[in-house]
C-alpha atoms as a PDB file:
ATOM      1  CA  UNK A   1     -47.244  -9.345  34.799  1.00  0.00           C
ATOM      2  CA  UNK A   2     -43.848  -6.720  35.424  1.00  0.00           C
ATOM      3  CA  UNK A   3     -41.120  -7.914  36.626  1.00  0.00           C
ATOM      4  CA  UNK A   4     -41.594  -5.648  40.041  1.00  0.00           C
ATOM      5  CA  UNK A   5     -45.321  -7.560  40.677  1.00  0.00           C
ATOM      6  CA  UNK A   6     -43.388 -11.243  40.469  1.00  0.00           C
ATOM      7  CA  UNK A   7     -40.423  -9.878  42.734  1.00  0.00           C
ATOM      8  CA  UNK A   8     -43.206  -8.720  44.857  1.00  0.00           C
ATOM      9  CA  UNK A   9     -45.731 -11.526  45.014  1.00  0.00           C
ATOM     10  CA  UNK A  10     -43.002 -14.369  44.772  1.00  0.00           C
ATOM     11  CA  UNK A  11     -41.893 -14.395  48.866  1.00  0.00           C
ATOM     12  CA  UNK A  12     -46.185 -14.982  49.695  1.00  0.00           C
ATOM     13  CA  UNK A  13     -46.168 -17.922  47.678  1.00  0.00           C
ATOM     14  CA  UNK A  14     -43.826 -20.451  49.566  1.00  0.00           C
ATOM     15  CA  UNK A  15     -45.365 -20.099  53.026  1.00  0.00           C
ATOM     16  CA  UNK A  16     -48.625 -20.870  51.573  1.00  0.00           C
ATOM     17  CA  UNK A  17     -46.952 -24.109  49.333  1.00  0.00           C
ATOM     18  CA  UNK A  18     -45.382 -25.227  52.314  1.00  0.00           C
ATOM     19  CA  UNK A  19     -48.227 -25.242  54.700  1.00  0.00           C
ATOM     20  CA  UNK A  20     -50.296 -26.749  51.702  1.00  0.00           C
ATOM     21  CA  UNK A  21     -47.914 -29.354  50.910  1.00  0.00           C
ATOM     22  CA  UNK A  22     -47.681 -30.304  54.620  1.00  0.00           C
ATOM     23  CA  UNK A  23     -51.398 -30.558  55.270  1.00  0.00           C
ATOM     24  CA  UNK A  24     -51.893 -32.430  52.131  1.00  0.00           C
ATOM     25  CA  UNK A  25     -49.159 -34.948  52.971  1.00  0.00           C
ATOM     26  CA  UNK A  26     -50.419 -35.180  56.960  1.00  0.00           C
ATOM     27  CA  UNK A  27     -54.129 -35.679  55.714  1.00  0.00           C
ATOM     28  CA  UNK A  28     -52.901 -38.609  53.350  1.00  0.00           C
ATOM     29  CA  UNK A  29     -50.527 -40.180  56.009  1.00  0.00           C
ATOM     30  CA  UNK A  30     -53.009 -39.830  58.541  1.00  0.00           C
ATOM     31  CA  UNK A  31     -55.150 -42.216  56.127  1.00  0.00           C
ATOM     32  CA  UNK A  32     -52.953 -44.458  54.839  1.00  0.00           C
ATOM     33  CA  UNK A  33     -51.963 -45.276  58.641  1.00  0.00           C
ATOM     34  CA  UNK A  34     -55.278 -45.345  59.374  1.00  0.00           C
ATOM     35  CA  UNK A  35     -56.123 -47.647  56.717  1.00  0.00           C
ATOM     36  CA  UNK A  36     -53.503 -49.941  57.414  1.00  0.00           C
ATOM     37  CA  UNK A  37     -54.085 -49.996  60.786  1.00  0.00           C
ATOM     38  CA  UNK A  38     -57.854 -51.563  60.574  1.00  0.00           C
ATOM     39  CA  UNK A  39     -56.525 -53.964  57.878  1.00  0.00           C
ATOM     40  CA  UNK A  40     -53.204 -55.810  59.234  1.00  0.00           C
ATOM     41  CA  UNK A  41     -52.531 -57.047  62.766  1.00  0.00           C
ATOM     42  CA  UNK A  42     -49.905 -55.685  65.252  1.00  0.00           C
ATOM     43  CA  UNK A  43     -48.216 -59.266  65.545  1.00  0.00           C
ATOM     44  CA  UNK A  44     -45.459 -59.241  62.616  1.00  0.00           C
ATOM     45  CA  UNK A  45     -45.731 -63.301  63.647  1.00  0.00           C
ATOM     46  CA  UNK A  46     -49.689 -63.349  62.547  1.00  0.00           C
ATOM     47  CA  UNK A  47     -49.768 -66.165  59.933  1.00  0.00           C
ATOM     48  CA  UNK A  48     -51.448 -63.887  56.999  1.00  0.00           C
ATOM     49  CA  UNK A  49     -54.708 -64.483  57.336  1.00  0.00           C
ATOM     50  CA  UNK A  50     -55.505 -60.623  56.824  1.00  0.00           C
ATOM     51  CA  UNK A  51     -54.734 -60.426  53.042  1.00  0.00           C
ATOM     52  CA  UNK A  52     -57.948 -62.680  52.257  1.00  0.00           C
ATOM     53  CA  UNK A  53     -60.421 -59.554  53.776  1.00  0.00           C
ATOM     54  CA  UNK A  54     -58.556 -56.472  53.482  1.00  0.00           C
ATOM     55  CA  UNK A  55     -55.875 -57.141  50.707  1.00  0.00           C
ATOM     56  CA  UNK A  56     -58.357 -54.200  48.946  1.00  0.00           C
ATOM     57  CA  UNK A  57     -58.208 -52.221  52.088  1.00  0.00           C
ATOM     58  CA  UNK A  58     -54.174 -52.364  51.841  1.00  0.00           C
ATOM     59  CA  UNK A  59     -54.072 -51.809  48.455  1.00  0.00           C
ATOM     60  CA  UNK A  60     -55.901 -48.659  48.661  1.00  0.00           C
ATOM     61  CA  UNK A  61     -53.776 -46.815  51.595  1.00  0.00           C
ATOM     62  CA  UNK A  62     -50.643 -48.481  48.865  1.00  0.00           C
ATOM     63  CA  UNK A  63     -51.998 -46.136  45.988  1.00  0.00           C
ATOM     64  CA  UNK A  64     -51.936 -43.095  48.457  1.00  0.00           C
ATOM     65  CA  UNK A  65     -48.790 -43.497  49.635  1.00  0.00           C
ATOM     66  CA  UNK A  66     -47.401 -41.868  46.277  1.00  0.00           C
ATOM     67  CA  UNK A  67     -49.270 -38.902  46.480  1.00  0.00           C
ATOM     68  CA  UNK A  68     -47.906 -38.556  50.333  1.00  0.00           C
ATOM     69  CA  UNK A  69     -44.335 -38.503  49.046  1.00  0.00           C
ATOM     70  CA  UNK A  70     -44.545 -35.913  46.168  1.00  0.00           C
ATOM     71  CA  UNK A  71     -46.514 -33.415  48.594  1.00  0.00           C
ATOM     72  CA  UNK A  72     -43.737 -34.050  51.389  1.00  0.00           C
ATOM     73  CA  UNK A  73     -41.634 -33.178  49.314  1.00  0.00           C
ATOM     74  CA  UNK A  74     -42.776 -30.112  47.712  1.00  0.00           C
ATOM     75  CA  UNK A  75     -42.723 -29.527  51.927  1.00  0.00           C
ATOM     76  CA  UNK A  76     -39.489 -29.876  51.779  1.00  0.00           C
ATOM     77  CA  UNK A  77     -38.387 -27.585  49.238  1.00  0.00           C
ATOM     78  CA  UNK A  78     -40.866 -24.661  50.186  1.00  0.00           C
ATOM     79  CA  UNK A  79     -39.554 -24.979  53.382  1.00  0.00           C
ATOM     80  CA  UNK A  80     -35.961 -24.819  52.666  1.00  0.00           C
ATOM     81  CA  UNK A  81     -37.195 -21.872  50.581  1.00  0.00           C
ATOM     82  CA  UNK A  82     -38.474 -20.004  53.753  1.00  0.00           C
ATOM     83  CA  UNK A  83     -35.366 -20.847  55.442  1.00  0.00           C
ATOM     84  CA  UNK A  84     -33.295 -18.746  52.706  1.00  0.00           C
ATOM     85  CA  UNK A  85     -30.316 -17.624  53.229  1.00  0.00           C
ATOM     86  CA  UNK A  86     -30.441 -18.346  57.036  1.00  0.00           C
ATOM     87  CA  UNK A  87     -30.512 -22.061  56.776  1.00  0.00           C
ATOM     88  CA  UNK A  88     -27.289 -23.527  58.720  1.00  0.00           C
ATOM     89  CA  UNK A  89     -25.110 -26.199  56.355  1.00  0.00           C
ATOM     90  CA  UNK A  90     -24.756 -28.483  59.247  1.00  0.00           C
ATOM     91  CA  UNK A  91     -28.441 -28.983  59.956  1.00  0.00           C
ATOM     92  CA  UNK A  92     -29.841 -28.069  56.182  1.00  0.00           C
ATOM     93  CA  UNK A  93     -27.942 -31.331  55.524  1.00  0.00           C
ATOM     94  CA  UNK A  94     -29.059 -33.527  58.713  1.00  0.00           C
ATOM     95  CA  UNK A  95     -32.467 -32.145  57.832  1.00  0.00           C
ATOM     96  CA  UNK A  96     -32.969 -32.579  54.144  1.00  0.00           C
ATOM     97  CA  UNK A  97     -30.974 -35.924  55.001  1.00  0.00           C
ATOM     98  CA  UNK A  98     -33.523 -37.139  57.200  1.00  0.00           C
ATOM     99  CA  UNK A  99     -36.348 -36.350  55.197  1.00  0.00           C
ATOM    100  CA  UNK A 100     -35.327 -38.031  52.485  1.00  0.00           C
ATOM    101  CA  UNK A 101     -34.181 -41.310  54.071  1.00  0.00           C
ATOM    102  CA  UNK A 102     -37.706 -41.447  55.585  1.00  0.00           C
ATOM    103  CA  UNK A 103     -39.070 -41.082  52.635  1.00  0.00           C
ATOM    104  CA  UNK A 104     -36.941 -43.974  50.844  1.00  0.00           C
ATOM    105  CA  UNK A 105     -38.224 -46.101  53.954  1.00  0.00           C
ATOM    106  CA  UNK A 106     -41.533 -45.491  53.499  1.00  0.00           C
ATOM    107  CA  UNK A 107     -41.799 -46.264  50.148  1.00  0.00           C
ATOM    108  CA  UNK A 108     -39.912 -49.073  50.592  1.00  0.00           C
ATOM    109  CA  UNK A 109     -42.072 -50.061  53.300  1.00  0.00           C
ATOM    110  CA  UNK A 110     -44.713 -49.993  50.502  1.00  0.00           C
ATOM    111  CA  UNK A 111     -43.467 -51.902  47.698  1.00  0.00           C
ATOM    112  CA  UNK A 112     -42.886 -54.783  50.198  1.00  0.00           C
ATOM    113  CA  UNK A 113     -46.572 -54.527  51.547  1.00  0.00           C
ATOM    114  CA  UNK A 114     -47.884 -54.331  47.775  1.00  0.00           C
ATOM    115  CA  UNK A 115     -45.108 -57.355  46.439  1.00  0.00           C
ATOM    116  CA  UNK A 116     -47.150 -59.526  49.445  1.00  0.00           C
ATOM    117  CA  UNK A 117     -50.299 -58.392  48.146  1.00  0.00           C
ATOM    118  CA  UNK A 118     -49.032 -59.728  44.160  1.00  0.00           C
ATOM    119  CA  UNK A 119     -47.745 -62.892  45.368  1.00  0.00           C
ATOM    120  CA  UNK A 120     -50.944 -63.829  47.527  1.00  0.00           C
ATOM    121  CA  UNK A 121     -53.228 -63.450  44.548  1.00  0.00           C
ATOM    122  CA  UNK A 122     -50.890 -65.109  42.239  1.00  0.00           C
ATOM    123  CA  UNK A 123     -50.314 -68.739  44.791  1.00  0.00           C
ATOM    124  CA  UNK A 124     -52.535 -67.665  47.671  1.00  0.00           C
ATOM    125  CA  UNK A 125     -52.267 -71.371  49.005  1.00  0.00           C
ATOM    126  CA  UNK A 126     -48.196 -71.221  48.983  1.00  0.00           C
ATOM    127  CA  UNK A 127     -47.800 -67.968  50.608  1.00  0.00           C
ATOM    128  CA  UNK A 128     -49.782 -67.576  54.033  1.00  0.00           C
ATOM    129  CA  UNK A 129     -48.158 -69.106  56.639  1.00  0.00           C
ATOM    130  CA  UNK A 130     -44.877 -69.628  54.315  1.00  0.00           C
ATOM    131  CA  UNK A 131     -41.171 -68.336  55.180  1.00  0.00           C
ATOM    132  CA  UNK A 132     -40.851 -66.063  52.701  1.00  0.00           C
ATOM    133  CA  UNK A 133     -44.144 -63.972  53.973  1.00  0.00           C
ATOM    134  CA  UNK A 134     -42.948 -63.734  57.839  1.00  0.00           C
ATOM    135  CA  UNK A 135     -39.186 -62.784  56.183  1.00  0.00           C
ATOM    136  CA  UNK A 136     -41.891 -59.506  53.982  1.00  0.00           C
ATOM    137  CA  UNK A 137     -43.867 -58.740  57.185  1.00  0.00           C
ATOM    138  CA  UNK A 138     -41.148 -59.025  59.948  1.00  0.00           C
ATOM    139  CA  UNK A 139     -38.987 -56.568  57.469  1.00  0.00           C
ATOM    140  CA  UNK A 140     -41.606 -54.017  56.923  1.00  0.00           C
ATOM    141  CA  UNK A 141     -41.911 -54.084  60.582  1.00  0.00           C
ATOM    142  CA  UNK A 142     -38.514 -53.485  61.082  1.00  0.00           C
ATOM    143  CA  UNK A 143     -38.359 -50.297  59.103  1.00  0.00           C
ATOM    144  CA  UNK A 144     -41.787 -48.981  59.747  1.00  0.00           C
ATOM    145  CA  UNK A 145     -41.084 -49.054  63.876  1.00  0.00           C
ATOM    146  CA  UNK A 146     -37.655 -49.061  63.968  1.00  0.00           C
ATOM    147  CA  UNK A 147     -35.656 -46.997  61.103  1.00  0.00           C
ATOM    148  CA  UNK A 148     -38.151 -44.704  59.666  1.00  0.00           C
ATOM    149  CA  UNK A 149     -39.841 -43.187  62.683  1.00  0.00           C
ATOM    150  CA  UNK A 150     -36.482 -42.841  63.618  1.00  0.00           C
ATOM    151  CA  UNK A 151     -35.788 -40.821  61.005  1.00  0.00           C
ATOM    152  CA  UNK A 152     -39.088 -38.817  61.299  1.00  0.00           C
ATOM    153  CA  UNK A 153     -37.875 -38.156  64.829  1.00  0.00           C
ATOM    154  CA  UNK A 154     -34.266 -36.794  63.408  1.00  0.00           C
ATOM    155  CA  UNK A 155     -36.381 -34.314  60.670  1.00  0.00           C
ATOM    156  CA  UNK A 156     -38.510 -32.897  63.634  1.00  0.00           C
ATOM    157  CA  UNK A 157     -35.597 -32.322  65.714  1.00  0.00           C
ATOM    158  CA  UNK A 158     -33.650 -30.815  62.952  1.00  0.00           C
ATOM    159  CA  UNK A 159     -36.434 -28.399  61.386  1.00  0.00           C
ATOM    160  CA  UNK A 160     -37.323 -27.274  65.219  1.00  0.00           C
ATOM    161  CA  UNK A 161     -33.762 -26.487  65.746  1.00  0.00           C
ATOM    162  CA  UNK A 162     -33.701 -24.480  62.341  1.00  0.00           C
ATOM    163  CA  UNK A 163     -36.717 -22.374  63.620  1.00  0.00           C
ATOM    164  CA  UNK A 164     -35.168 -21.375  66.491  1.00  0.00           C
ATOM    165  CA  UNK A 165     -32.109 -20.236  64.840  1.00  0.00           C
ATOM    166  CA  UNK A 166     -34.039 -18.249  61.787  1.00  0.00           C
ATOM    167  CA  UNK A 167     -37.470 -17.924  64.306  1.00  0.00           C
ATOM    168  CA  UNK A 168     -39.802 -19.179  61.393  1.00  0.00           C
ATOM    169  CA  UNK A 169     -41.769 -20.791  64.133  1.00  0.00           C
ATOM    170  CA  UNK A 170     -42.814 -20.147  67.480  1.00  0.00           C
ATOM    171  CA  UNK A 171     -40.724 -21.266  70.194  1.00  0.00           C
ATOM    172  CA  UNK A 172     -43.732 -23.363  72.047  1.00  0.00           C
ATOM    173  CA  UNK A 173     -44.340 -25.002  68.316  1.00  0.00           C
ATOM    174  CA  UNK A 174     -40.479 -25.695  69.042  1.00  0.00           C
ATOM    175  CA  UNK A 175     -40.303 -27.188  72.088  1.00  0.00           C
ATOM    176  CA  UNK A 176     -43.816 -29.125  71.454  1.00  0.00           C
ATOM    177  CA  UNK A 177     -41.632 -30.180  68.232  1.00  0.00           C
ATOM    178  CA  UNK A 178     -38.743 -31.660  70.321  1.00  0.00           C
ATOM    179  CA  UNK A 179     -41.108 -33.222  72.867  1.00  0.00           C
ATOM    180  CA  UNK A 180     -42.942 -35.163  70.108  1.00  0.00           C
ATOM    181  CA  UNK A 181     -39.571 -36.431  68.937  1.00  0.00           C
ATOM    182  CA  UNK A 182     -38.101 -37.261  71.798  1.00  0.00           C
ATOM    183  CA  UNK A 183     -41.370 -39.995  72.079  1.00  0.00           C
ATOM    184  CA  UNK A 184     -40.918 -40.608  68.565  1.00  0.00           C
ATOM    185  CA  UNK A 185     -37.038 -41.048  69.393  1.00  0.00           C
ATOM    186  CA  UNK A 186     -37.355 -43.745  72.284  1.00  0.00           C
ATOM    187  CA  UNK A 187     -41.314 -44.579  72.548  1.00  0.00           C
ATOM    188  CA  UNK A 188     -41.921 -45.611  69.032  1.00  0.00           C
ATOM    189  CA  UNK A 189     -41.035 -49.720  70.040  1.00  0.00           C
ATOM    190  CA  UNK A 190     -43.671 -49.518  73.162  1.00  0.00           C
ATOM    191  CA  UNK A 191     -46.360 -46.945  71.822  1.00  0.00           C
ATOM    192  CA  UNK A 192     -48.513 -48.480  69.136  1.00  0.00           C
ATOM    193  CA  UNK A 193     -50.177 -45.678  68.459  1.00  0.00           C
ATOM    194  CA  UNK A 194     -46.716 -43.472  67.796  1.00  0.00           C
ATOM    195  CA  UNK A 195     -46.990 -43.652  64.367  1.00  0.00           C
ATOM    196  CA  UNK A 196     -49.327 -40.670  64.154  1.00  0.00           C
ATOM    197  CA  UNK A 197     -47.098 -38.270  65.789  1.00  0.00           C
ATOM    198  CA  UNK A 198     -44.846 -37.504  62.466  1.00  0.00           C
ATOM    199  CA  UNK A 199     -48.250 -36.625  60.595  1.00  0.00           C
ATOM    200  CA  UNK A 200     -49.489 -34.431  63.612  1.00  0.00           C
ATOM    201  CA  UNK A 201     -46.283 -32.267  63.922  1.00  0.00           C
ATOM    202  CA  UNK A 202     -46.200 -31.795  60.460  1.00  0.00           C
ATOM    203  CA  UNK A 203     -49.770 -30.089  60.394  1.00  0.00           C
ATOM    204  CA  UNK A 204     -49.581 -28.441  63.176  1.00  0.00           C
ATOM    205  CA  UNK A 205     -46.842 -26.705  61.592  1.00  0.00           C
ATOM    206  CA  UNK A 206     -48.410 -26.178  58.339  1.00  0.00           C
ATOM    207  CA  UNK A 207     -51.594 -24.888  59.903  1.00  0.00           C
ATOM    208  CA  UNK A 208     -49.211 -22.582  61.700  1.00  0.00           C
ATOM    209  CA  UNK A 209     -47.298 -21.021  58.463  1.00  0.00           C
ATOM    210  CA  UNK A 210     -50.662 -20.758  56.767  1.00  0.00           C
ATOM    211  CA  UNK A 211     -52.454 -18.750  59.627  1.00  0.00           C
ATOM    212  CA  UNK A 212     -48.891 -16.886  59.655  1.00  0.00           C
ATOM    213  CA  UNK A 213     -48.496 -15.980  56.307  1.00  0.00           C
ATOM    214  CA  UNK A 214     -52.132 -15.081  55.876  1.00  0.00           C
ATOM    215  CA  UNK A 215     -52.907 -13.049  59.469  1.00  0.00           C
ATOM    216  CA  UNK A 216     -49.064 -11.483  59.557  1.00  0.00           C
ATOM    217  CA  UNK A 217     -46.902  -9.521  57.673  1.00  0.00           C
ATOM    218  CA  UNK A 218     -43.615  -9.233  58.907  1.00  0.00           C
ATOM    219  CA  UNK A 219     -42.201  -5.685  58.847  1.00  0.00           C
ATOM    220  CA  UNK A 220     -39.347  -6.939  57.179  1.00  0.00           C
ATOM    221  CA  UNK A 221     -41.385  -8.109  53.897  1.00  0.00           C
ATOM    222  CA  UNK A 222     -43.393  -4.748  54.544  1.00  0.00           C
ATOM    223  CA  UNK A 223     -40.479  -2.794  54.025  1.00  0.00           C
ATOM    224  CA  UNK A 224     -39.173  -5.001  51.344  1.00  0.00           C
ATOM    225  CA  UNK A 225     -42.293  -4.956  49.479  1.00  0.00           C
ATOM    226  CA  UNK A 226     -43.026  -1.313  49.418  1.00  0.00           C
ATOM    227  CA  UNK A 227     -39.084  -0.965  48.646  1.00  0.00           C
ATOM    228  CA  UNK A 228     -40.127  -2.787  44.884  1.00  0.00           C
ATOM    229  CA  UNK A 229     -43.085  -1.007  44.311  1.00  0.00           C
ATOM    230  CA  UNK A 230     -40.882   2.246  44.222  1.00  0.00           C
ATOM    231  CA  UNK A 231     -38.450   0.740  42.117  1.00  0.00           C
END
């Protein structure tokens, strides 16, 4: 492969790793959420009596949750990549920021699921119902509904406000964008079912880029394109 061919193919690579990278990751959230939601109860109080019949269940949606984070962010980087040379300091930082703080949360969210998991098999009669295992479960609540989607509300109101500064999405994508945060922002405590919205918004703007990159050529890579083949 020339030089020319990999100048020329390289800028129809990242939408396509980006939109990949963010269905991937939505797909695996969706599931792990999923998962965990038909194995725990809602009540951070609830005395443990869920790790005896779906400790397996929980440990399964644990062993995704790795996968998740490298594929987020590879959606990250891609998607810095497509912002180029347009991407604003201020918000590049509150953005990559955000993204990365929610995903230190949720694997940290994880680890404390999966260290409850360890400790019931190893004294199953000392843990459920102990202090120790309301302290785990009333912390991963904490930073499941409070800090992280939080954070997942601050990335989606960051990356919309990038794309309508360098108009790599379309402005009702936008404003659907800010709309979901904003419920993210101050809904997450009273919605149960909020936790889905991060995963959503981040395929429907992956399905987006995809369709983009593969049913539209902008003139401006048209021109730039045809501009290396002559070189």
């Amino acid at each position: 492969m020339t030089q020319n061919e990999t100048l020329t193919r390289a800028p129809l690579r990242t939408p396509k790793a980006a939109a990949i990278a963010g269905i991937v990751f939505s797909v695996l959230l969706i599931i792990i959420f999923w998962l965990l939601w038909i194995s725990t109860p809602r009540d951070p109080q609830e005395p443990g009596s869920w790790l005896r019949d779906s400790s397996k269940t929980v440990a399964l949606a644990l062993n995704l949750v790795p996968f998740a984070g490298i594929a987020f962010l590879w959606f990250i980087g891609v998607l810095r990549d497509r912002l180029g040379q347009a991407e604003d300091r201020f918000f590049a930082t509150v953005f990559f920021g955000s993204g990365l703080l929610y995903l230190a949360m949720l694997f940290s969210a994880a680890a404390l699921i999966g260290a409850i998991i360890i400790a019931f098999y190893a004294r199953p009669e000392e843990l459920v119902g102990s202090t120790t295992f309301h302290f785990a479960r009333a912390a991963i609540f904490n930073i499941v509904n409070i800090y992280m989607t939080k954070m997942a509300s601050v990335f989606m109101v960051t990356t919309s406000t990038l794309a309508i500064y360098t108009e790599i999405s379309p402005r009702w994508l936008v404003f659907l964008g800010y709309g979901m945060a904003l419920v993210l922002l101050f809904g997450s405590y009273y919605i149960s079912w909020s936790f889905i919205i991060f995963p959503l918004w981040v395929l429907m703007t992956s399905i987006y880029i995809l369709v983009d990159n593969i049913w539209r050529r902008s003139p401006e890579r048209d021109a730039k394109s045809h501009s290396l083949e002559a070189l």
